[in-house]
C-alpha atoms as a PDB file:
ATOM      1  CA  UNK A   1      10.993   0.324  10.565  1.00  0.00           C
ATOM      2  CA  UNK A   2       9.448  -3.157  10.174  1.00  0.00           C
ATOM      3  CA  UNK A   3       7.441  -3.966   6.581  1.00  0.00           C
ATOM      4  CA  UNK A   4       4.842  -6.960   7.227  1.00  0.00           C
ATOM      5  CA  UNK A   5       4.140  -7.705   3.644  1.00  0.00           C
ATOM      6  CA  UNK A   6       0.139  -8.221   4.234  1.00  0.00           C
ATOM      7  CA  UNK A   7      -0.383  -9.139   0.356  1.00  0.00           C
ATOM      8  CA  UNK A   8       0.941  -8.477  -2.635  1.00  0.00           C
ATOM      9  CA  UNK A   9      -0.521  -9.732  -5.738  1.00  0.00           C
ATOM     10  CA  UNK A  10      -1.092  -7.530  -8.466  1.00  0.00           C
ATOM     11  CA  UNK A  11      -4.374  -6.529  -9.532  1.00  0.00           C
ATOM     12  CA  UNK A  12      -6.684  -9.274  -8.013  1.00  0.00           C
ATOM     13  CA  UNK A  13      -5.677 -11.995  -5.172  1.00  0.00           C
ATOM     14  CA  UNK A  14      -4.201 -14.834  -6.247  1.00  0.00           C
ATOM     15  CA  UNK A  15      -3.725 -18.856  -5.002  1.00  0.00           C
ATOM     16  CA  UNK A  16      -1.327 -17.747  -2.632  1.00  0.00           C
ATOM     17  CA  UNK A  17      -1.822 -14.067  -1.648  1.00  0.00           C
ATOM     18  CA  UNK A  18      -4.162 -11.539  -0.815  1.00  0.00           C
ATOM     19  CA  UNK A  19      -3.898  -8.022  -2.875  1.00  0.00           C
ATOM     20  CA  UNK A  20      -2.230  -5.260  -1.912  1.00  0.00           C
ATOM     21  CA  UNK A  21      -1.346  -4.353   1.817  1.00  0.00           C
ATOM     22  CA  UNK A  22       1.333  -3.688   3.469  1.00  0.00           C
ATOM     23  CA  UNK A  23       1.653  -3.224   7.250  1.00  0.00           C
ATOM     24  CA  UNK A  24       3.825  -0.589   9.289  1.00  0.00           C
ATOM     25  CA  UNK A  25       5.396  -0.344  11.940  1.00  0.00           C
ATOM     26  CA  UNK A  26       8.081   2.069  14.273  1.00  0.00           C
ATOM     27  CA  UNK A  27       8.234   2.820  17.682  1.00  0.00           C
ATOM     28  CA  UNK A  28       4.875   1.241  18.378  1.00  0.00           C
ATOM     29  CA  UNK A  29       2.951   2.982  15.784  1.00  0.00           C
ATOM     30  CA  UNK A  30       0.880   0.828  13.192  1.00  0.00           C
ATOM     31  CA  UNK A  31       0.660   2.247  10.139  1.00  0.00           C
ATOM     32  CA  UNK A  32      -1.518   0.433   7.393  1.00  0.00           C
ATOM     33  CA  UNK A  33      -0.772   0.759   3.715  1.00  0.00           C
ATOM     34  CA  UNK A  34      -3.295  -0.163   1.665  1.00  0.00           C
ATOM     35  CA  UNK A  35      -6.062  -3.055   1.849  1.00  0.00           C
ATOM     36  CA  UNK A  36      -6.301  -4.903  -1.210  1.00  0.00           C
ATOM     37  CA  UNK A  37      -8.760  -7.936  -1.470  1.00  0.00           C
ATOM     38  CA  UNK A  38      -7.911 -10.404   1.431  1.00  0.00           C
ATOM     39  CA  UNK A  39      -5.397  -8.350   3.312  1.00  0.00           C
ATOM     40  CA  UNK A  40      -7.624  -7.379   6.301  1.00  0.00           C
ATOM     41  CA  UNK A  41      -7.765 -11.630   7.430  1.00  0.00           C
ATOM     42  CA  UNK A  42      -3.981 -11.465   7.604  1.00  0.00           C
ATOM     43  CA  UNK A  43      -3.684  -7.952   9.119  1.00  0.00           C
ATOM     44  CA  UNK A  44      -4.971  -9.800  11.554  1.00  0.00           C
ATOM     45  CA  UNK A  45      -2.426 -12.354  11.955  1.00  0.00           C
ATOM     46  CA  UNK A  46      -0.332  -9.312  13.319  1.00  0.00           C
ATOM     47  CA  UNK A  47      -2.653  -7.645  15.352  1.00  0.00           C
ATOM     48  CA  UNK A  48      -5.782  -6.550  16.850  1.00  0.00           C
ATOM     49  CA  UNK A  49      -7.351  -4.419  13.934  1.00  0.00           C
ATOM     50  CA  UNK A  50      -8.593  -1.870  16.829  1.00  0.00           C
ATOM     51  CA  UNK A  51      -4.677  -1.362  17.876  1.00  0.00           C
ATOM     52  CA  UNK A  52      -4.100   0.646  14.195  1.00  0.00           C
ATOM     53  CA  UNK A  53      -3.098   3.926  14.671  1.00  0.00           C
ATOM     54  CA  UNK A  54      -3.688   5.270  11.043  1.00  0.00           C
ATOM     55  CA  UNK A  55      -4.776   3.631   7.765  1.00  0.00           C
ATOM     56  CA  UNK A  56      -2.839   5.291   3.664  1.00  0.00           C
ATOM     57  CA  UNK A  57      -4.835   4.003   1.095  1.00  0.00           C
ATOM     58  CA  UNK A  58      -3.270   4.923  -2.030  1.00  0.00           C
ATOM     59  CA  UNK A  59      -5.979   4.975  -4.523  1.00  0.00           C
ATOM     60  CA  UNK A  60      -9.571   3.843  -4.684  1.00  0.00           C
ATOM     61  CA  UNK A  61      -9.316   0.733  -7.062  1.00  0.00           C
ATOM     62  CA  UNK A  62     -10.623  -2.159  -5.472  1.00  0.00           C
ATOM     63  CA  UNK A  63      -7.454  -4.052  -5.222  1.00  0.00           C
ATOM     64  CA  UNK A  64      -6.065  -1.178  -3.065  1.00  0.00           C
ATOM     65  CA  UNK A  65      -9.318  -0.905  -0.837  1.00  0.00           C
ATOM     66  CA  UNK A  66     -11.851  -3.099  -0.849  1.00  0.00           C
ATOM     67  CA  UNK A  67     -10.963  -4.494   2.358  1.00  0.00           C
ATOM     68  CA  UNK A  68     -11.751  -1.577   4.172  1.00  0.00           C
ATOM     69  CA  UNK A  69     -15.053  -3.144   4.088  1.00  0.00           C
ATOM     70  CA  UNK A  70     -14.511  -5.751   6.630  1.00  0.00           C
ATOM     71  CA  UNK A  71     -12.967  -3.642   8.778  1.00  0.00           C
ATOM     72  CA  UNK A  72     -16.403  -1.539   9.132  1.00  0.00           C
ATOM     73  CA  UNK A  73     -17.720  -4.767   9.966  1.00  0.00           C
ATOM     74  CA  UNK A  74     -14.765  -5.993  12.695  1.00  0.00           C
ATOM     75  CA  UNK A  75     -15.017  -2.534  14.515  1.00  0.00           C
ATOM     76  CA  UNK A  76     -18.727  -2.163  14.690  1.00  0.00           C
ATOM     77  CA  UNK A  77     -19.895  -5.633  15.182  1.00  0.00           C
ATOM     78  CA  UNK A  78     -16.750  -7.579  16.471  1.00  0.00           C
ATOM     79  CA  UNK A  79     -16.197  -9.139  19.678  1.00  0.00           C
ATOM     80  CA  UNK A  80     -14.956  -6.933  22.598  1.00  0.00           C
ATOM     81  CA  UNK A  81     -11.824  -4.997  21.955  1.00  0.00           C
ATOM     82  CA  UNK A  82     -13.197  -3.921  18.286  1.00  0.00           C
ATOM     83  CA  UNK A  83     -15.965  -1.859  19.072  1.00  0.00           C
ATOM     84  CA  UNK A  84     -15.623   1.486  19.541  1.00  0.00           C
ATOM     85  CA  UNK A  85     -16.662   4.474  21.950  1.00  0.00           C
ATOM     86  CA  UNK A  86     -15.355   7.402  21.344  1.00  0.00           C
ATOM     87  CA  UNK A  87     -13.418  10.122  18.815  1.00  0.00           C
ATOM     88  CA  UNK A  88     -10.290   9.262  20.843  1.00  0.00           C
ATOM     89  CA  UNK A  89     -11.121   5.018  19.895  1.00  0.00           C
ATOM     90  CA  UNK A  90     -11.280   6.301  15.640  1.00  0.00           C
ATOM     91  CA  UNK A  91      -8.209   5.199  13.750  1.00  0.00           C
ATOM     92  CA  UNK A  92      -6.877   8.224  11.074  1.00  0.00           C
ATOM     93  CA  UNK A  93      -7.934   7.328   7.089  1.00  0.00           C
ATOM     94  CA  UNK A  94      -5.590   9.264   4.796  1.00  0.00           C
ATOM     95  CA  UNK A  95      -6.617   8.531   1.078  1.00  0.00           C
ATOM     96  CA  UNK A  96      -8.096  10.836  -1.963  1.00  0.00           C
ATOM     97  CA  UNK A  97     -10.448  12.678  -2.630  1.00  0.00           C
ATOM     98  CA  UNK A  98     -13.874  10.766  -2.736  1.00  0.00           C
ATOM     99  CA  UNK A  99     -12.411   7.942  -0.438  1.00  0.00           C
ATOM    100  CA  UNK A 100     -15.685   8.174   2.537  1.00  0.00           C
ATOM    101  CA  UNK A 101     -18.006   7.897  -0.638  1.00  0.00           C
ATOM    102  CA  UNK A 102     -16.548   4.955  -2.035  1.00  0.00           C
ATOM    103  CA  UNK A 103     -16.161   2.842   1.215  1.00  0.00           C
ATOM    104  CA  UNK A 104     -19.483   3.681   1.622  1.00  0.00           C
ATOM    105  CA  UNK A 105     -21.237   2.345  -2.074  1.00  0.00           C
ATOM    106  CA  UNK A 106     -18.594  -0.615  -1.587  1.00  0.00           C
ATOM    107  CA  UNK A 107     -19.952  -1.582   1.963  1.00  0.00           C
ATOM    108  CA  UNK A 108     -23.888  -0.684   2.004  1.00  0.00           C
ATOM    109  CA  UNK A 109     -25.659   2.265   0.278  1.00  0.00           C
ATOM    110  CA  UNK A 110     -27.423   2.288   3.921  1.00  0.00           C
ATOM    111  CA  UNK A 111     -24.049   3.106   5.564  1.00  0.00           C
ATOM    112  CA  UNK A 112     -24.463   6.675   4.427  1.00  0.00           C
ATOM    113  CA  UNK A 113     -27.230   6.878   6.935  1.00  0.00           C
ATOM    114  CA  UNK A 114     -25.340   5.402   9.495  1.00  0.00           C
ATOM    115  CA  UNK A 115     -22.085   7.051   8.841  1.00  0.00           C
ATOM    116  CA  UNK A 116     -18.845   6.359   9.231  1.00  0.00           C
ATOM    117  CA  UNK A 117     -17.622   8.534  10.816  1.00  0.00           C
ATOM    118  CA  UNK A 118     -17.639   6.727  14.250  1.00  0.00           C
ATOM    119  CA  UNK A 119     -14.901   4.498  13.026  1.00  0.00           C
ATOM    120  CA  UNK A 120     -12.780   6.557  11.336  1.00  0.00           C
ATOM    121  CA  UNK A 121     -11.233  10.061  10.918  1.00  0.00           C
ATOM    122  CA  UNK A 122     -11.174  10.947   6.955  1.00  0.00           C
ATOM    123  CA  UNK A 123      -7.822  12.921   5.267  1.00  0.00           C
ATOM    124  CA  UNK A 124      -6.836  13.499   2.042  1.00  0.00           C
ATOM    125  CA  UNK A 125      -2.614  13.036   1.740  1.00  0.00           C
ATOM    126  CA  UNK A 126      -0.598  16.015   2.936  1.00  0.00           C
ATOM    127  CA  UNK A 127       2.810  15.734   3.655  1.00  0.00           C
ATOM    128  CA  UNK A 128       4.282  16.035   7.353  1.00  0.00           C
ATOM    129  CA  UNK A 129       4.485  14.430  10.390  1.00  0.00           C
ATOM    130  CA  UNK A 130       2.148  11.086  11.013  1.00  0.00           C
ATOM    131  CA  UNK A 131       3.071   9.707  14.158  1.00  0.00           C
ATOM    132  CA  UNK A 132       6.963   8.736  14.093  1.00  0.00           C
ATOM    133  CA  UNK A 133       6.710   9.451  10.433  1.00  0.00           C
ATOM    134  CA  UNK A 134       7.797  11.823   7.677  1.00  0.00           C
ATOM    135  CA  UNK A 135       5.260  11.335   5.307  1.00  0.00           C
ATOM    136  CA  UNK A 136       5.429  12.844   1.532  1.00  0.00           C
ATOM    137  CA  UNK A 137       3.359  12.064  -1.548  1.00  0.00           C
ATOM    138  CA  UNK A 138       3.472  12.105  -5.295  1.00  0.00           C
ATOM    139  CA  UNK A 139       0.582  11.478  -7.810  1.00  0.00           C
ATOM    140  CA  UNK A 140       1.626   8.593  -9.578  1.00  0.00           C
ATOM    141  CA  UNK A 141       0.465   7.774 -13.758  1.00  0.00           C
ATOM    142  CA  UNK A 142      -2.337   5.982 -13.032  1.00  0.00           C
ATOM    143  CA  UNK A 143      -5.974   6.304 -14.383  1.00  0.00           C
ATOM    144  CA  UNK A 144      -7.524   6.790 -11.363  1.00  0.00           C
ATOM    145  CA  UNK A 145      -6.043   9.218  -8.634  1.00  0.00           C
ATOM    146  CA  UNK A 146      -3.257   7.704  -7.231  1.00  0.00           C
ATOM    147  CA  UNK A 147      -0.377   8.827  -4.466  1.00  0.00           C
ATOM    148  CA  UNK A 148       3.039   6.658  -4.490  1.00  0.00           C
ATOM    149  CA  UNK A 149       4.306   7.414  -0.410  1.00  0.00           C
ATOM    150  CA  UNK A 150       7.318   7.722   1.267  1.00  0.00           C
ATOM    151  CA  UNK A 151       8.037   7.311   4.477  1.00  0.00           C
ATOM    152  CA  UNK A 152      11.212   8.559   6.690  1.00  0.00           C
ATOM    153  CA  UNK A 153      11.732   7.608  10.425  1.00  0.00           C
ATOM    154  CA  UNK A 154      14.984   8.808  11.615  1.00  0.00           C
ATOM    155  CA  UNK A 155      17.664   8.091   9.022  1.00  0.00           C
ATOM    156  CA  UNK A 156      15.262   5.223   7.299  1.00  0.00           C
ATOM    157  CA  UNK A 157      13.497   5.642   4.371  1.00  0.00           C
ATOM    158  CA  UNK A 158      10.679   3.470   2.671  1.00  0.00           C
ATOM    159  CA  UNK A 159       9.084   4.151  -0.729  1.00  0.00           C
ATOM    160  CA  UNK A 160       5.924   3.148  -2.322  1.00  0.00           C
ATOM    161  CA  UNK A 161       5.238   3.723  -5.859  1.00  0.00           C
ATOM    162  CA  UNK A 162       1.159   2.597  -5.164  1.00  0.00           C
ATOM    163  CA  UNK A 163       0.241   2.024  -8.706  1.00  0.00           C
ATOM    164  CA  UNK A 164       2.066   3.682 -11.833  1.00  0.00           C
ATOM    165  CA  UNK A 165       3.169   3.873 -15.294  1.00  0.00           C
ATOM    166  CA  UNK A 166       6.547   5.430 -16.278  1.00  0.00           C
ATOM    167  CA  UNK A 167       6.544   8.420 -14.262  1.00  0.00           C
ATOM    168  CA  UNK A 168       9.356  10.966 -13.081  1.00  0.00           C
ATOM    169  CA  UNK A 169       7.555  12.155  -9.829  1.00  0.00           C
ATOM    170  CA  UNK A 170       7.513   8.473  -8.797  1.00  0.00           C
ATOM    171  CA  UNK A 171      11.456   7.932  -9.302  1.00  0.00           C
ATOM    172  CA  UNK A 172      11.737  11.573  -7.790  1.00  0.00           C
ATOM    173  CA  UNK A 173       9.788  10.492  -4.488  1.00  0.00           C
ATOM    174  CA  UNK A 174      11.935   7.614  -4.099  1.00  0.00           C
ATOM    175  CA  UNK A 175      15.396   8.870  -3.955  1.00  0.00           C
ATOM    176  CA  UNK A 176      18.129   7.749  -1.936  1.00  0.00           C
ATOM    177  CA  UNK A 177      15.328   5.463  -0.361  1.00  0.00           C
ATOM    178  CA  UNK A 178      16.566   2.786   2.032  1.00  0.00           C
ATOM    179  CA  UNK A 179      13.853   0.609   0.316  1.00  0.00           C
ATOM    180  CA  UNK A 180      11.736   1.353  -2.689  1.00  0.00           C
ATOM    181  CA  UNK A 181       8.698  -0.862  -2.701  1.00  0.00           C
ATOM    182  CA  UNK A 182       7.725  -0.680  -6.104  1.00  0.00           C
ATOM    183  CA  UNK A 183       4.811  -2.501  -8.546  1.00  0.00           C
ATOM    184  CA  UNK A 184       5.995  -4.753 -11.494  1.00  0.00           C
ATOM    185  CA  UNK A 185       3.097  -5.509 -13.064  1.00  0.00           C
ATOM    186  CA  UNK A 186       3.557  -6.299 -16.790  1.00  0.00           C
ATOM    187  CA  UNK A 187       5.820  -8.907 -18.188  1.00  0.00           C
ATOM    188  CA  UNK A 188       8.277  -8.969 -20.616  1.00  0.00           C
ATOM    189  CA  UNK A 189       6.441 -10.792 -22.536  1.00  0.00           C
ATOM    190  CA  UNK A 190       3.009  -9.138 -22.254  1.00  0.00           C
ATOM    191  CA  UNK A 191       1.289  -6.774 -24.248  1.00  0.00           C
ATOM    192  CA  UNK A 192       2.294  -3.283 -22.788  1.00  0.00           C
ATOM    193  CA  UNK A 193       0.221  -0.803 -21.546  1.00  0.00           C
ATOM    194  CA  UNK A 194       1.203   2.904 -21.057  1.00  0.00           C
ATOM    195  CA  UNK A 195       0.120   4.468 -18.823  1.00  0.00           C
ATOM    196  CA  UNK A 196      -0.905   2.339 -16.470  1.00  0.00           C
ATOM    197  CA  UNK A 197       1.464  -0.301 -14.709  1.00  0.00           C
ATOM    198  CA  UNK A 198       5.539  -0.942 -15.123  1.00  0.00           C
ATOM    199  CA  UNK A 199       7.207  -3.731 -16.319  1.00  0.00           C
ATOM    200  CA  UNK A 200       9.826  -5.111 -14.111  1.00  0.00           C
ATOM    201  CA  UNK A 201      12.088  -3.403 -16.294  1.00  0.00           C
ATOM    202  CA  UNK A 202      10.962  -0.223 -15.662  1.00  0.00           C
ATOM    203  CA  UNK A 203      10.789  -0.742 -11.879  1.00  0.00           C
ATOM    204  CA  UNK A 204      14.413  -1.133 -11.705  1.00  0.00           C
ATOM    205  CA  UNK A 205      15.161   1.582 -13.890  1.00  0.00           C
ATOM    206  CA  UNK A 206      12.603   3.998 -11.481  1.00  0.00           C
ATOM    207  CA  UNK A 207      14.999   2.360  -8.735  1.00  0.00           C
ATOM    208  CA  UNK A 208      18.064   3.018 -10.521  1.00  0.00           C
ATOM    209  CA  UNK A 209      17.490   6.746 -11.314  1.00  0.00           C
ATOM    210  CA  UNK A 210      16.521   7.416  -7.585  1.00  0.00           C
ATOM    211  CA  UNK A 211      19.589   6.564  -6.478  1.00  0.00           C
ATOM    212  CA  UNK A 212      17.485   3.606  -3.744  1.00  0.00           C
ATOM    213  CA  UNK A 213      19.306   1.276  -1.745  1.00  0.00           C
ATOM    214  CA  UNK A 214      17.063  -1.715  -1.980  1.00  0.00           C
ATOM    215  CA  UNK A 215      14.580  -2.835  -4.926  1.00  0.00           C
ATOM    216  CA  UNK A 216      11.332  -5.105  -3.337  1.00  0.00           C
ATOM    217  CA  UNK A 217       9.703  -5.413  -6.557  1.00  0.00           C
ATOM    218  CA  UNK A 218       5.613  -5.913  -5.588  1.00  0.00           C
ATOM    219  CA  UNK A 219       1.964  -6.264  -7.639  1.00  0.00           C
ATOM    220  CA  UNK A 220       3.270  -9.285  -9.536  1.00  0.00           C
ATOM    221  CA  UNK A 221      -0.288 -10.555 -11.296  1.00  0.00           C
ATOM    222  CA  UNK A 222      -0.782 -14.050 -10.654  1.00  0.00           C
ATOM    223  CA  UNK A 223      -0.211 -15.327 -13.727  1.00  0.00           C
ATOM    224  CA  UNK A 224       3.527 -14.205 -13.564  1.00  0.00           C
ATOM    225  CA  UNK A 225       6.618 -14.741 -11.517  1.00  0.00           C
ATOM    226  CA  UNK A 226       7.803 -12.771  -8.693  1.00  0.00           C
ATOM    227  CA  UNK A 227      11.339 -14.488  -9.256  1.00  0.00           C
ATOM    228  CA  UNK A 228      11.376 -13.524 -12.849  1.00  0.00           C
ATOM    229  CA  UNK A 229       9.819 -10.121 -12.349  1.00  0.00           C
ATOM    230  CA  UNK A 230      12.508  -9.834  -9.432  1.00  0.00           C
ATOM    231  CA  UNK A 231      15.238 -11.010 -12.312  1.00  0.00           C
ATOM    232  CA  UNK A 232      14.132  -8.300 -15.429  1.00  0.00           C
ATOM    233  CA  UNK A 233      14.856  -5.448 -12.118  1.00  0.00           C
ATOM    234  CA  UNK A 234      18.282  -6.911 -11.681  1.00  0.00           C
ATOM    235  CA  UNK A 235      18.913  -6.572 -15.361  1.00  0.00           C
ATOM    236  CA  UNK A 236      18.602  -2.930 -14.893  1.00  0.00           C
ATOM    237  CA  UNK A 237      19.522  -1.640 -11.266  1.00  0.00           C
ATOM    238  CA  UNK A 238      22.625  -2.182  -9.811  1.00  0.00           C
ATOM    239  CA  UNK A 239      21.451  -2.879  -6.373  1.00  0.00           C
ATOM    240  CA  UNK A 240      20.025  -6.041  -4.382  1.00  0.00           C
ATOM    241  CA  UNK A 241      16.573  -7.031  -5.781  1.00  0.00           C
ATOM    242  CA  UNK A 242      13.767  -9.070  -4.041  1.00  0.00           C
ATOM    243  CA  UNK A 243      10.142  -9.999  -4.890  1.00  0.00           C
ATOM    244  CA  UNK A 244       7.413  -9.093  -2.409  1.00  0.00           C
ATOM    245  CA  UNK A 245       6.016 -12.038  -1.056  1.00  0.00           C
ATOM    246  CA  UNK A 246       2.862 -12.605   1.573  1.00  0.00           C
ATOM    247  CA  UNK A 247       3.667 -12.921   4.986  1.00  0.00           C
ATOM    248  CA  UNK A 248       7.536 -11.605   4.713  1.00  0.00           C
ATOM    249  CA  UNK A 249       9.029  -9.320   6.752  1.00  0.00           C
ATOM    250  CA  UNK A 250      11.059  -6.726   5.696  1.00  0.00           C
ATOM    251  CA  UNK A 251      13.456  -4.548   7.705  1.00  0.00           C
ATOM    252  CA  UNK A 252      14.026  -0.813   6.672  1.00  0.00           C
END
């Protein structure tokens, strides 16, 4: 399983990286995880955006989504080899509850007239099979419905805690993970927030109590460092920690 790390700034893009987005792939299935601000110009680095077999998008806050926008506009106006013809040509969009609706406002009020429907195939998150994948969710403490994801092909595992606060189901969804992907949003130094994001801290300790073999902490805000946020998670789990960072690769 191969982890193109698409973006991975925390909350808004920063100088040097798009939002979140992570790309996925296994056996020749592309699997898209989340589309933060940004992420949909280097998705495109990797691919064609037409050759995506199925789209997660964990939650509907901007930095998660918004990007979903331009890809209405790549597979309905682009050049040859975006556009579409047929429900076979419609690439799977697993997200919650309200997700059509939102892409919708965020693109064009008009595009409930047109519809989207031509593009893509709408799902809310159940677990099961998704191409080569075992796919399971949990609902993550966030303000906004949220769904942390793991994903298991063969004997490899990759978890996602999306956006969280402190939260059991989270920790509980990642265990014995190959690799935990997991946000580390506040800083040790920053006024703390329940409820809402984890410190560094607390992503390692999430790792640490799910037993993961591999901490890539992730959603590091601009203002902050991925090396120290990667540092405060190696205070606290006992396995090999890295910081996200655009453009890497990562091998489950």
């Amino acid at each position: 399983m191969k982890i193109t790390v698409l973006g991975c700034s925390g909350s808004m893009p920063g100088p040097d990286s798009p939002g979140s987005g992570y790309l996925i792939e296994e056996d020749g299935y592309r699997l898209v995880l989340d589309l933060g601000h940004g992420t949909f110009g280097a998705l495109q680095r990797s691919l064609d955006p037409a050759d995506v077999d199925a789209i997660i998008v964990s939650h509907l806050h901007a930095d998660h989504c918004i990007d979903l926008t331009a890809y209405i506009v790549a597979l309905r106006y682009g050049p040859a080899g975006y556009g579409f013809h047929g429900p076979e040509d419609r690439i799977r969009l697993i997200g919650p509850s309200g997700t059509r609706a939102r892409l919708e406002a965020a693109y064009d009020p008009y595009a409930r007239k047109l519809g989207l429907t031509e593009l893509f195939t709408f799902a809310t998150p159940q677990s099961g099979e998704l191409g080569p994948f075992q796919v399971s969710y949990a609902v993550t403490n966030h303000p906004v419905p949220t769904n942390a994801v793991r994903l298991t092909a063969g004997d490899r595992t990759l978890a996602y805690s999306a956006d969280t606060g402190v939260c059991d189901d989270v920790a509980s969804l990642a265990k014995d993970a190959d690799v935990f992907l997991c946000e580390a949003t506040f800083g040790v130094e920053e006024p703390y927030i329940p409820d809402l994001h984890l410190t560094a801290a607390q992503a390692g300790d999430h790792a640490e109590r799910a037993g993961a073999g591999r901490l890539v902490v992730t959603h590091v805000p601009p203002w902050l460092s991925r090396d120290r946020a990667a540092e405060e998670a190696a205070a606290v789990f006992s396995g090999p920690v890295e910081a996200a960072r655009p453009g890497a690769e990562i091998t489950v």
